[in-house]
PDB file of N, CA and C in Angstrom:
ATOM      1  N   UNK A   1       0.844  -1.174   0.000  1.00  0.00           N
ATOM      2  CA  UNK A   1       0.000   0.000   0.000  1.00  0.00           C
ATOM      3  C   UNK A   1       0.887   1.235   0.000  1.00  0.00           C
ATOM      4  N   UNK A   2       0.654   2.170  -0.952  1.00  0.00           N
ATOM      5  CA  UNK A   2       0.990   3.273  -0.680  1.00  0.00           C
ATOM      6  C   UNK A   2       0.145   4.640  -0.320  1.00  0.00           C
ATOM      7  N   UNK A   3       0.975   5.484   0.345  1.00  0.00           N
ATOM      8  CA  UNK A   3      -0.009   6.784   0.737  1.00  0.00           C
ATOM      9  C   UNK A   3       0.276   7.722  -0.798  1.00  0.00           C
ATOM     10  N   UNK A   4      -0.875   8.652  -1.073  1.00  0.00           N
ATOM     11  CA  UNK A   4      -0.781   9.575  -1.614  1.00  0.00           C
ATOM     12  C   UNK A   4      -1.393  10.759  -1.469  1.00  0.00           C
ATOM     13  N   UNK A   5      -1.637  11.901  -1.597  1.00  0.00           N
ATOM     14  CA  UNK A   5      -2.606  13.069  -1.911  1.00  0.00           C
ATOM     15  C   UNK A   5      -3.345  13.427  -2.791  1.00  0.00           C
ATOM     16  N   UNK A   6      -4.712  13.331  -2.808  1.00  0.00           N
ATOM     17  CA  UNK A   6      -5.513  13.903  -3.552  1.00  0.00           C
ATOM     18  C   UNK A   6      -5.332  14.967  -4.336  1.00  0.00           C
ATOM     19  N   UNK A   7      -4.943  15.145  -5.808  1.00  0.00           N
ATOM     20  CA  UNK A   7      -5.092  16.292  -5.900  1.00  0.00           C
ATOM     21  C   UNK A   7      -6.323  16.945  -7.854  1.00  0.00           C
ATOM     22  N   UNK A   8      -6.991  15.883  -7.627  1.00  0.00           N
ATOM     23  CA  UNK A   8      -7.590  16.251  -8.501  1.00  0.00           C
ATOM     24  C   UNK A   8      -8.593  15.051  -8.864  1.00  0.00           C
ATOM     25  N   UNK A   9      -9.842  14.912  -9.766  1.00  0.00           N
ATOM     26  CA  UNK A   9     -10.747  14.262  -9.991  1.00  0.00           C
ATOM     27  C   UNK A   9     -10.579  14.126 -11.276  1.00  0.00           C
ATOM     28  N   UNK A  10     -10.529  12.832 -11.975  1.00  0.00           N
ATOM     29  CA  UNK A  10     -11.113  12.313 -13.220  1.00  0.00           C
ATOM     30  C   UNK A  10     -12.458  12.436 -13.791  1.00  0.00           C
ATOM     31  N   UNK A  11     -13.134  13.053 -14.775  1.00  0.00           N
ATOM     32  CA  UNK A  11     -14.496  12.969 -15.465  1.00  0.00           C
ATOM     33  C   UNK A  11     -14.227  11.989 -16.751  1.00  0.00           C
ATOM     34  N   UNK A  12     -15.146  11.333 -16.619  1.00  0.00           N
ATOM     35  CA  UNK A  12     -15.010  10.272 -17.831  1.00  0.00           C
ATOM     36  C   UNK A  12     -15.976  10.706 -18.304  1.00  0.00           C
ATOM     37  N   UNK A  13     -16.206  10.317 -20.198  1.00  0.00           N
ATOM     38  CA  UNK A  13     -17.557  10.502 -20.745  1.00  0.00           C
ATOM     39  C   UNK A  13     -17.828   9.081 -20.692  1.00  0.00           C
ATOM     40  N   UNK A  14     -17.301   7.968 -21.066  1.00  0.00           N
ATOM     41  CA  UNK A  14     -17.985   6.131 -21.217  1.00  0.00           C
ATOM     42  C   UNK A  14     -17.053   5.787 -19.940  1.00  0.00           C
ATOM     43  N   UNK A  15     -17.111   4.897 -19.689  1.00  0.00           N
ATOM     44  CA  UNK A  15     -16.936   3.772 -18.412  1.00  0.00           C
ATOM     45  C   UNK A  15     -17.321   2.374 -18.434  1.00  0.00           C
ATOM     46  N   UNK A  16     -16.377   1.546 -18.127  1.00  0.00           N
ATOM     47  CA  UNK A  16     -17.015   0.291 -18.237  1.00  0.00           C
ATOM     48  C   UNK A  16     -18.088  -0.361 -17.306  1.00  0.00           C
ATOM     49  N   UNK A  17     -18.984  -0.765 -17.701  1.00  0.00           N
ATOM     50  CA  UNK A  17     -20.402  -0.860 -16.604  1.00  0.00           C
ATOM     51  C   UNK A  17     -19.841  -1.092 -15.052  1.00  0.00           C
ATOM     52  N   UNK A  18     -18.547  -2.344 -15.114  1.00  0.00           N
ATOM     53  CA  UNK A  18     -18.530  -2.779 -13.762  1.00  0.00           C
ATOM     54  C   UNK A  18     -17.807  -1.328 -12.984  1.00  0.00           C
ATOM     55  N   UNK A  19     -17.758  -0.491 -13.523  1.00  0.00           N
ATOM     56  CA  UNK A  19     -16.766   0.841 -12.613  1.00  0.00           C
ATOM     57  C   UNK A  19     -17.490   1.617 -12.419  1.00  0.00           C
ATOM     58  N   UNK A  20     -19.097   1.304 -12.806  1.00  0.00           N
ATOM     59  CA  UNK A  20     -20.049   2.519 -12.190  1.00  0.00           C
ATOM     60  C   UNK A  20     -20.455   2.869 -10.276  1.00  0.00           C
ATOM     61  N   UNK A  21     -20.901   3.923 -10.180  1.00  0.00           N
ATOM     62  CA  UNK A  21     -20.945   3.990  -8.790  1.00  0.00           C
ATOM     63  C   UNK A  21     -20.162   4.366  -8.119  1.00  0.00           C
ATOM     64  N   UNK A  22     -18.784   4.802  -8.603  1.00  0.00           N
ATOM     65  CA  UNK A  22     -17.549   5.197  -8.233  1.00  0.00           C
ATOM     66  C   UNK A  22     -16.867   6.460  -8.902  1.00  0.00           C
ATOM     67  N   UNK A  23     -16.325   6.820  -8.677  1.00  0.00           N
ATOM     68  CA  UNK A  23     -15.063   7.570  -9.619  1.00  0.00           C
ATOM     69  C   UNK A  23     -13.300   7.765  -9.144  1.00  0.00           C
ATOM     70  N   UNK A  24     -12.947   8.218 -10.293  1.00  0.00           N
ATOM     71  CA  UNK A  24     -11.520   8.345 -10.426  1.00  0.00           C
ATOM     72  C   UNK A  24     -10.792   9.821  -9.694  1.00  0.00           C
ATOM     73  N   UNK A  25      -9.745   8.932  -8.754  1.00  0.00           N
ATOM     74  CA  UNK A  25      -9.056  10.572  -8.411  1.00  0.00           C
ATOM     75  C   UNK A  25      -7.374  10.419  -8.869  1.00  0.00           C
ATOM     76  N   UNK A  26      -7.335  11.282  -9.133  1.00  0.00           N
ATOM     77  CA  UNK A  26      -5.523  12.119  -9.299  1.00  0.00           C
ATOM     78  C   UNK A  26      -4.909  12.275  -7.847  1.00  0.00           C
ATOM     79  N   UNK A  27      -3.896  11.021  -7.668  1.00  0.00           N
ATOM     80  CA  UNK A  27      -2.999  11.131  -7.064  1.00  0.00           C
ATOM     81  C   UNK A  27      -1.476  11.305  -6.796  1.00  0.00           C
ATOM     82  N   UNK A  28      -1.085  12.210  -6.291  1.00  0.00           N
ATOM     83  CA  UNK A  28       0.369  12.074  -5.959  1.00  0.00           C
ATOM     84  C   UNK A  28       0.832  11.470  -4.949  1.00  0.00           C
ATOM     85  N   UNK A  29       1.753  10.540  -5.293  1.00  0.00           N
ATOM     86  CA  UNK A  29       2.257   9.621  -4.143  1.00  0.00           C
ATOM     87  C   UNK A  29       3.046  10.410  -3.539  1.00  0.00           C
ATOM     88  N   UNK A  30       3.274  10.308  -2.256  1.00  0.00           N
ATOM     89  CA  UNK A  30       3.947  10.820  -1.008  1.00  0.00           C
ATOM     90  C   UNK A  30       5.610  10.731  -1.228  1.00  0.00           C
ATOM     91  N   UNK A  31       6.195  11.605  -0.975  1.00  0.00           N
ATOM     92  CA  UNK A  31       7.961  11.344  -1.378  1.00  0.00           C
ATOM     93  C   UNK A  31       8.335  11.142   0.117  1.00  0.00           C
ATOM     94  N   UNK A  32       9.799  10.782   0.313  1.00  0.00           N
ATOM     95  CA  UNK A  32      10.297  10.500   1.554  1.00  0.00           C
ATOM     96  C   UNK A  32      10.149  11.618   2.640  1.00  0.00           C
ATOM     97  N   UNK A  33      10.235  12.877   2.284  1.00  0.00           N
ATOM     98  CA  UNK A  33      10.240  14.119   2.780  1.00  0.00           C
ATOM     99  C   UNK A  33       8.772  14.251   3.422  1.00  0.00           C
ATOM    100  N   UNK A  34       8.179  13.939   2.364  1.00  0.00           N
ATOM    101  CA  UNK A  34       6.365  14.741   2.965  1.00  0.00           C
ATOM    102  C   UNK A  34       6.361  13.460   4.258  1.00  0.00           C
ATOM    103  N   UNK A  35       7.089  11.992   4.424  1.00  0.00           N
ATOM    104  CA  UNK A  35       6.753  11.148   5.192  1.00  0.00           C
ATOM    105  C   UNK A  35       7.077  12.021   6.785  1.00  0.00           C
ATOM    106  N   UNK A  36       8.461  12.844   6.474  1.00  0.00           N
ATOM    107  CA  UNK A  36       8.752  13.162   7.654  1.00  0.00           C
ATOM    108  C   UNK A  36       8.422  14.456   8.296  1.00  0.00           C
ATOM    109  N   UNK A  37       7.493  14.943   7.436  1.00  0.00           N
ATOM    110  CA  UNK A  37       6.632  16.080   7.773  1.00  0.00           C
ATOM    111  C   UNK A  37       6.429  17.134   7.013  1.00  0.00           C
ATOM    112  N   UNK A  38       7.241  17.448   5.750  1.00  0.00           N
ATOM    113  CA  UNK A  38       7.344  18.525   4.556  1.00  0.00           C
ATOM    114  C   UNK A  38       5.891  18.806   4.090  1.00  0.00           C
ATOM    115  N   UNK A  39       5.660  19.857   4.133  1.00  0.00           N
ATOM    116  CA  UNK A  39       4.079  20.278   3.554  1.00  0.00           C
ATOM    117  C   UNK A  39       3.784  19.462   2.293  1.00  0.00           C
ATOM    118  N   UNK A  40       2.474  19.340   2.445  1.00  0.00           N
ATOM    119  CA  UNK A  40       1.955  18.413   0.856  1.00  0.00           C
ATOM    120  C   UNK A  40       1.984  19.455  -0.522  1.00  0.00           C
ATOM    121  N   UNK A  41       2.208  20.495  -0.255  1.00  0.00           N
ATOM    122  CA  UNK A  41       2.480  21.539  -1.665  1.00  0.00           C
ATOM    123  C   UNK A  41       3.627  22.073  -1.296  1.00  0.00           C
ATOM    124  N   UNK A  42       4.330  22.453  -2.032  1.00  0.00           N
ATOM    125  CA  UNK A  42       3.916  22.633  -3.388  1.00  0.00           C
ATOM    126  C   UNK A  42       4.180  20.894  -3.750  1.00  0.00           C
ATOM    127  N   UNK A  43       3.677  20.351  -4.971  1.00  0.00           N
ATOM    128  CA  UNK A  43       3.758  18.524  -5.489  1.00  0.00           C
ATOM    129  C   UNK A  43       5.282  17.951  -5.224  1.00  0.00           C
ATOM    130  N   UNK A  44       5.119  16.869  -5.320  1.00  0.00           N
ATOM    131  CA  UNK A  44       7.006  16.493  -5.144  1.00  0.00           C
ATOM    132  C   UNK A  44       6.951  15.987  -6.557  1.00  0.00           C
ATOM    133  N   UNK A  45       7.618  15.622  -6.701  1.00  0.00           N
ATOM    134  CA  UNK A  45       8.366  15.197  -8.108  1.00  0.00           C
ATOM    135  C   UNK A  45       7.903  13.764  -7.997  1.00  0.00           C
ATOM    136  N   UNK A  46       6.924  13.190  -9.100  1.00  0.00           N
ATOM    137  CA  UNK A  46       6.812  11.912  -9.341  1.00  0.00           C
ATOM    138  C   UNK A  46       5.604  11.681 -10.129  1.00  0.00           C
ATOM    139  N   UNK A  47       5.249  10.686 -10.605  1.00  0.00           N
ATOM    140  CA  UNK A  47       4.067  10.217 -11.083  1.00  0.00           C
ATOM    141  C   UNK A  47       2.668  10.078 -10.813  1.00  0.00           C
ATOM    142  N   UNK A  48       1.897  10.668 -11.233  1.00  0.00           N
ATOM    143  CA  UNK A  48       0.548  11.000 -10.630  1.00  0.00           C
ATOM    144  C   UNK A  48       0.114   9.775 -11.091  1.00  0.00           C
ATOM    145  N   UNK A  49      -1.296   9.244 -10.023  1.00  0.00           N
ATOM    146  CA  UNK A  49      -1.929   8.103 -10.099  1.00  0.00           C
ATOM    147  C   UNK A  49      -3.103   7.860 -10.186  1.00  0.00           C
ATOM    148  N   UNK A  50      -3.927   7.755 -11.698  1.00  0.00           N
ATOM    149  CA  UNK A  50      -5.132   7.726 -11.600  1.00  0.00           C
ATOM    150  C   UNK A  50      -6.024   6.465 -10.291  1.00  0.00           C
ATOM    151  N   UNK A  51      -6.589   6.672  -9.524  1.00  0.00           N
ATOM    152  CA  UNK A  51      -6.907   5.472  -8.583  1.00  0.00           C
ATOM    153  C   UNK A  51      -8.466   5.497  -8.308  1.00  0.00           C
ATOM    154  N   UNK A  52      -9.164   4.460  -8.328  1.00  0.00           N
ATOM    155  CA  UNK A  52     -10.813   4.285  -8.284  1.00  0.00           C
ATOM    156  C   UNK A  52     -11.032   4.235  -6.875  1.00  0.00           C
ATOM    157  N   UNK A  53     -12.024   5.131  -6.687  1.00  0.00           N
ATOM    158  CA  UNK A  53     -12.118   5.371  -5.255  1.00  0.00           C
ATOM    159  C   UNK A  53     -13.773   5.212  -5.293  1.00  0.00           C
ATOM    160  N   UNK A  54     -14.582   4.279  -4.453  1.00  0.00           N
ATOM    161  CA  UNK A  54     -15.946   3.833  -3.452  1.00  0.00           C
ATOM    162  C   UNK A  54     -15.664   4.815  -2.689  1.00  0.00           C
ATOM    163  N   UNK A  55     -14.926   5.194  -1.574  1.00  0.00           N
ATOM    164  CA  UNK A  55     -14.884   6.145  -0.417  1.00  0.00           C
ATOM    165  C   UNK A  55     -15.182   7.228  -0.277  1.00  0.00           C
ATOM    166  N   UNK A  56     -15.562   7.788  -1.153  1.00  0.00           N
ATOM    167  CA  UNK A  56     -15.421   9.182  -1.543  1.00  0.00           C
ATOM    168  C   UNK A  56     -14.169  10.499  -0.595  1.00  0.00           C
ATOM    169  N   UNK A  57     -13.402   9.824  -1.111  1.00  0.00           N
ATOM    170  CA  UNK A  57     -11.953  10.902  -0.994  1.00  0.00           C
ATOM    171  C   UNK A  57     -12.355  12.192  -1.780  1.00  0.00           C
ATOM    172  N   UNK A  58     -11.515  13.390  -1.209  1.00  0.00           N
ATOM    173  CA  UNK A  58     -11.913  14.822  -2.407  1.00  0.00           C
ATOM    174  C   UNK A  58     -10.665  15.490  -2.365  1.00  0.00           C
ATOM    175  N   UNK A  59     -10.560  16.258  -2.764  1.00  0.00           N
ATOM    176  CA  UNK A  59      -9.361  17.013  -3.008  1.00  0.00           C
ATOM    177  C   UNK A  59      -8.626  17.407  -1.768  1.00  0.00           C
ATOM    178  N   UNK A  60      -7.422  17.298  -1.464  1.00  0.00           N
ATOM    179  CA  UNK A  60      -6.850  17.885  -0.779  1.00  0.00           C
ATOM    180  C   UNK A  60      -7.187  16.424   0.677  1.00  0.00           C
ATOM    181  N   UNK A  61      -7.216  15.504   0.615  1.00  0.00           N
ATOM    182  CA  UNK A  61      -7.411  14.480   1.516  1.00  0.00           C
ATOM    183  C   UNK A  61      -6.397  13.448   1.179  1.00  0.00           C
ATOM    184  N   UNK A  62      -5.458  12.609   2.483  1.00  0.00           N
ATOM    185  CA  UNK A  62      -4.443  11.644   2.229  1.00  0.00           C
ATOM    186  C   UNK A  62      -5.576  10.319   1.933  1.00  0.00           C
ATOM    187  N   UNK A  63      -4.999   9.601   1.302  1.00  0.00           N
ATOM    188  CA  UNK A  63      -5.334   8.329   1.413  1.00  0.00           C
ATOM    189  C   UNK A  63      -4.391   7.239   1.279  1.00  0.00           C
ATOM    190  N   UNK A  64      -4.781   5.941   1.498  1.00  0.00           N
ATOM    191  CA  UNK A  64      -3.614   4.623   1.429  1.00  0.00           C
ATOM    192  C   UNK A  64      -4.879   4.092   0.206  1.00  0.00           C
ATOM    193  N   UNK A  65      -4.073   3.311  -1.480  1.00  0.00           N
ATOM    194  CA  UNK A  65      -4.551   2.846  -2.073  1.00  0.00           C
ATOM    195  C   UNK A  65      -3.202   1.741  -2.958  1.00  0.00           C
ATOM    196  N   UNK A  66      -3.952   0.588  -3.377  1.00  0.00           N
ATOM    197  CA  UNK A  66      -2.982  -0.292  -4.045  1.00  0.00           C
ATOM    198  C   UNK A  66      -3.169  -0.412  -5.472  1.00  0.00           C
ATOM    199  N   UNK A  67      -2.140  -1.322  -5.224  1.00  0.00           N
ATOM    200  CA  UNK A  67      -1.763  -0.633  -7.025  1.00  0.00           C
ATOM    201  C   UNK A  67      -1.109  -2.264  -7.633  1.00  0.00           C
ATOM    202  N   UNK A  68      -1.840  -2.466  -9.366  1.00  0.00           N
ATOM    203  CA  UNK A  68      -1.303  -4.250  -9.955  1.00  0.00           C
ATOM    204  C   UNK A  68      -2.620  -4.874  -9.326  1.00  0.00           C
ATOM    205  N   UNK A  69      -2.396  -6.162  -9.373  1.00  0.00           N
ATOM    206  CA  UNK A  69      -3.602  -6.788  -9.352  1.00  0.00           C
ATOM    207  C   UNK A  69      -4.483  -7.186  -7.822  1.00  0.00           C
ATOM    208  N   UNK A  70      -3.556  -6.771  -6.895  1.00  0.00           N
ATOM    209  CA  UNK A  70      -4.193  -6.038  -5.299  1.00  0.00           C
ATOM    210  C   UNK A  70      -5.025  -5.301  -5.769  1.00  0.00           C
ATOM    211  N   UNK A  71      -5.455  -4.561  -6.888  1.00  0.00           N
ATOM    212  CA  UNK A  71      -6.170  -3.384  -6.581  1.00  0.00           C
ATOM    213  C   UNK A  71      -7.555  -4.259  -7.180  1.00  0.00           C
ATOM    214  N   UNK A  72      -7.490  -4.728  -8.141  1.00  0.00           N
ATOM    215  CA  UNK A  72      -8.613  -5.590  -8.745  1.00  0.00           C
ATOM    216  C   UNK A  72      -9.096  -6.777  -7.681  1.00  0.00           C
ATOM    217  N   UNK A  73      -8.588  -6.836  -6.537  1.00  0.00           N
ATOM    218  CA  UNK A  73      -8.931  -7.767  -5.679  1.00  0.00           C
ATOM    219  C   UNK A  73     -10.467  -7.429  -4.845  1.00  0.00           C
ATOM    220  N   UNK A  74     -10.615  -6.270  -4.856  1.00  0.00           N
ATOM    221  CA  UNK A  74     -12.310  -6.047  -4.211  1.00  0.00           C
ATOM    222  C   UNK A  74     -13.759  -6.505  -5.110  1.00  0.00           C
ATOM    223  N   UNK A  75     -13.455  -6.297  -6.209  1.00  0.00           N
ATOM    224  CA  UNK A  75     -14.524  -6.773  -7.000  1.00  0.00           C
ATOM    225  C   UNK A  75     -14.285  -8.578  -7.309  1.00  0.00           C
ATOM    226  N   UNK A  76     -15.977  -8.647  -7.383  1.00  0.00           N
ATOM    227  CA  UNK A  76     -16.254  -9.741  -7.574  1.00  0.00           C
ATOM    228  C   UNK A  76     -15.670 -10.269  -9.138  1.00  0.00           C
ATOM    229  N   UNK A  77     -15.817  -9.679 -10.162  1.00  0.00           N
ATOM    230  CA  UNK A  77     -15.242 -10.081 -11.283  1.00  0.00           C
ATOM    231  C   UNK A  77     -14.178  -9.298 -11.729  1.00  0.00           C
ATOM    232  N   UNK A  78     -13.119  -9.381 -13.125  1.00  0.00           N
ATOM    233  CA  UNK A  78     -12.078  -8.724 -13.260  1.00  0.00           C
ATOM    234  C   UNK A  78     -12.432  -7.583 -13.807  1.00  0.00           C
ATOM    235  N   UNK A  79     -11.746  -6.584 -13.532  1.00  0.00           N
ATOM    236  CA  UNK A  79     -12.237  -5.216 -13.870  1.00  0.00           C
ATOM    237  C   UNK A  79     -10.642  -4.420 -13.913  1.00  0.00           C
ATOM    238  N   UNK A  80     -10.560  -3.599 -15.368  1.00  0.00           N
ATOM    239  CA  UNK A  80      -9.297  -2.890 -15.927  1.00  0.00           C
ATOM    240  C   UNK A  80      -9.244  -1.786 -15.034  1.00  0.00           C
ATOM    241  N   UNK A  81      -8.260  -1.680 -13.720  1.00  0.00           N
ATOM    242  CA  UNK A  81      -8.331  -0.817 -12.126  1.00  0.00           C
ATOM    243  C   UNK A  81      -6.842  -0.997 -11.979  1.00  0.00           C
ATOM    244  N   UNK A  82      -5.570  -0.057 -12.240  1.00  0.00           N
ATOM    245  CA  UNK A  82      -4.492  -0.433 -12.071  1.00  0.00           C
ATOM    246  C   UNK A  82      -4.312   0.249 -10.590  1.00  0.00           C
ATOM    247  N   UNK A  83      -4.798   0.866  -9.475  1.00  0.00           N
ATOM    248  CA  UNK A  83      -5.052   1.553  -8.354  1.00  0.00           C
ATOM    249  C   UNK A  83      -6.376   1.781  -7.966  1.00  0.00           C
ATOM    250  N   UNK A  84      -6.420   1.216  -6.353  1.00  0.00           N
ATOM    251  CA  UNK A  84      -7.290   1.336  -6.177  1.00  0.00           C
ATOM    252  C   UNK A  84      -7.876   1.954  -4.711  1.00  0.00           C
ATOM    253  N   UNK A  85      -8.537   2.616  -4.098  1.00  0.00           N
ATOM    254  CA  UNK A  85      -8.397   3.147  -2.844  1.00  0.00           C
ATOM    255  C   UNK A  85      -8.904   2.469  -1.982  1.00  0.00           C
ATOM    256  N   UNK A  86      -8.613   2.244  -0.690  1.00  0.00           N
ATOM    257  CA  UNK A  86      -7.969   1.150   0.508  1.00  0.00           C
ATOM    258  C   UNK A  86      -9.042   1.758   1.537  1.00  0.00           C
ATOM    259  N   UNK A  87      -8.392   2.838   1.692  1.00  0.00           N
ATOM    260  CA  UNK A  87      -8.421   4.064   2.707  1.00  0.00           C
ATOM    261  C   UNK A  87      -8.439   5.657   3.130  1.00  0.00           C
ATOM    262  N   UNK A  88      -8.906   5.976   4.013  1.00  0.00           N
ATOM    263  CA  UNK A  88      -8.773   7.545   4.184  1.00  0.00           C
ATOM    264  C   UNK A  88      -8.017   7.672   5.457  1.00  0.00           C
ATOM    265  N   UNK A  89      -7.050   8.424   4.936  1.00  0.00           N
ATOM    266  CA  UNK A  89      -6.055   8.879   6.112  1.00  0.00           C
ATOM    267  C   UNK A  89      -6.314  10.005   6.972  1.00  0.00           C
ATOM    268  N   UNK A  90      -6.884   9.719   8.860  1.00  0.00           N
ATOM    269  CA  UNK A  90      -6.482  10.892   9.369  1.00  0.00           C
ATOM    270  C   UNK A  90      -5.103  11.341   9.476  1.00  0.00           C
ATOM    271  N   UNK A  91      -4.173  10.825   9.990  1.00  0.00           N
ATOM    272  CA  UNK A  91      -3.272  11.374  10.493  1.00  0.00           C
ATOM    273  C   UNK A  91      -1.570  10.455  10.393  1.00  0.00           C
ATOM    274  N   UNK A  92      -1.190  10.817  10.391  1.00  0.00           N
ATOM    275  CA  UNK A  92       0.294  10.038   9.794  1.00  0.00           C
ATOM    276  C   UNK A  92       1.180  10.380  11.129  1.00  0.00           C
ATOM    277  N   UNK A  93       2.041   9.435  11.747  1.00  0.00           N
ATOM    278  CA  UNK A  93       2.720   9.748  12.945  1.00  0.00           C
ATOM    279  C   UNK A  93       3.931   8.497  12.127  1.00  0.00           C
ATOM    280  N   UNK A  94       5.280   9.302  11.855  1.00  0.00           N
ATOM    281  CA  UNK A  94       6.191   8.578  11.100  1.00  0.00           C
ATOM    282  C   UNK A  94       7.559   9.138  12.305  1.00  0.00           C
ATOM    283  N   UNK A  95       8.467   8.400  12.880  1.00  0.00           N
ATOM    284  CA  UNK A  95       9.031   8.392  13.778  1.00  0.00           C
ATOM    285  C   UNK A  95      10.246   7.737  12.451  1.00  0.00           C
ATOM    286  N   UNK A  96      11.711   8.538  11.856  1.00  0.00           N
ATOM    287  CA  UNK A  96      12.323   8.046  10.737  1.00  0.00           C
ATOM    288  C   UNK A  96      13.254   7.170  11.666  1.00  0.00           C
ATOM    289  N   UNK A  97      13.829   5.817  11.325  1.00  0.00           N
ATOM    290  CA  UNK A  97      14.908   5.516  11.671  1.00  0.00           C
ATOM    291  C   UNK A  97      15.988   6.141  12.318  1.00  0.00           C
ATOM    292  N   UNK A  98      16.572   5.789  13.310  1.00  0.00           N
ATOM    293  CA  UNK A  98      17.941   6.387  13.908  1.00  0.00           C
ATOM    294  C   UNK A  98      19.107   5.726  13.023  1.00  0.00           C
TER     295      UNK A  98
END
């Protein structure tokens, strides 16, 4: 599982039937820095992650979501979901290695 930040919503015009009821958010995964407390803006440097979210996450909210075929593991049949959301994060308490 990884954490990321919300920072934006997907609008689709078609969808495949089994992905209705849901939608897509824009995530940035968390860099080592934001783990140890660095503000979530300005973005860190990396790959944004389209991820299907039931929970209703919104902008500007952490979440934990997986990613490969963990993420296709909630539905009953196979469904094209390369990320998928887990969780909503209150609060992160990261204590780094000595």
């Amino acid at each position: 599982m990884r954490l990321g930040h919300v920072i934006g919503k997907v609008t689709l015009g078609l969808a495949d039937p089994a992905l209705r009821g849901a939608r897509f958010l824009l995530v940035q995964p968390f860099s080592r820095e934001q783990f140890a407390g660095a503000p979530l803006l300005p973005l860190a440097k990396g790959a944004t992650q389209v991820v299907y979210d039931e929970l209703g996450a919104d902008i500007g909210h952490v979440i934990g979501y997986t990613e490969g075929a963990e993420a296709s593991a909630p539905f009953p049949t196979s469904v094209p979901v390369d990320a998928y959301n887990a969780v909503l994060i209150d609060r992160i308490h990261y204590t780094p290695p000595a």
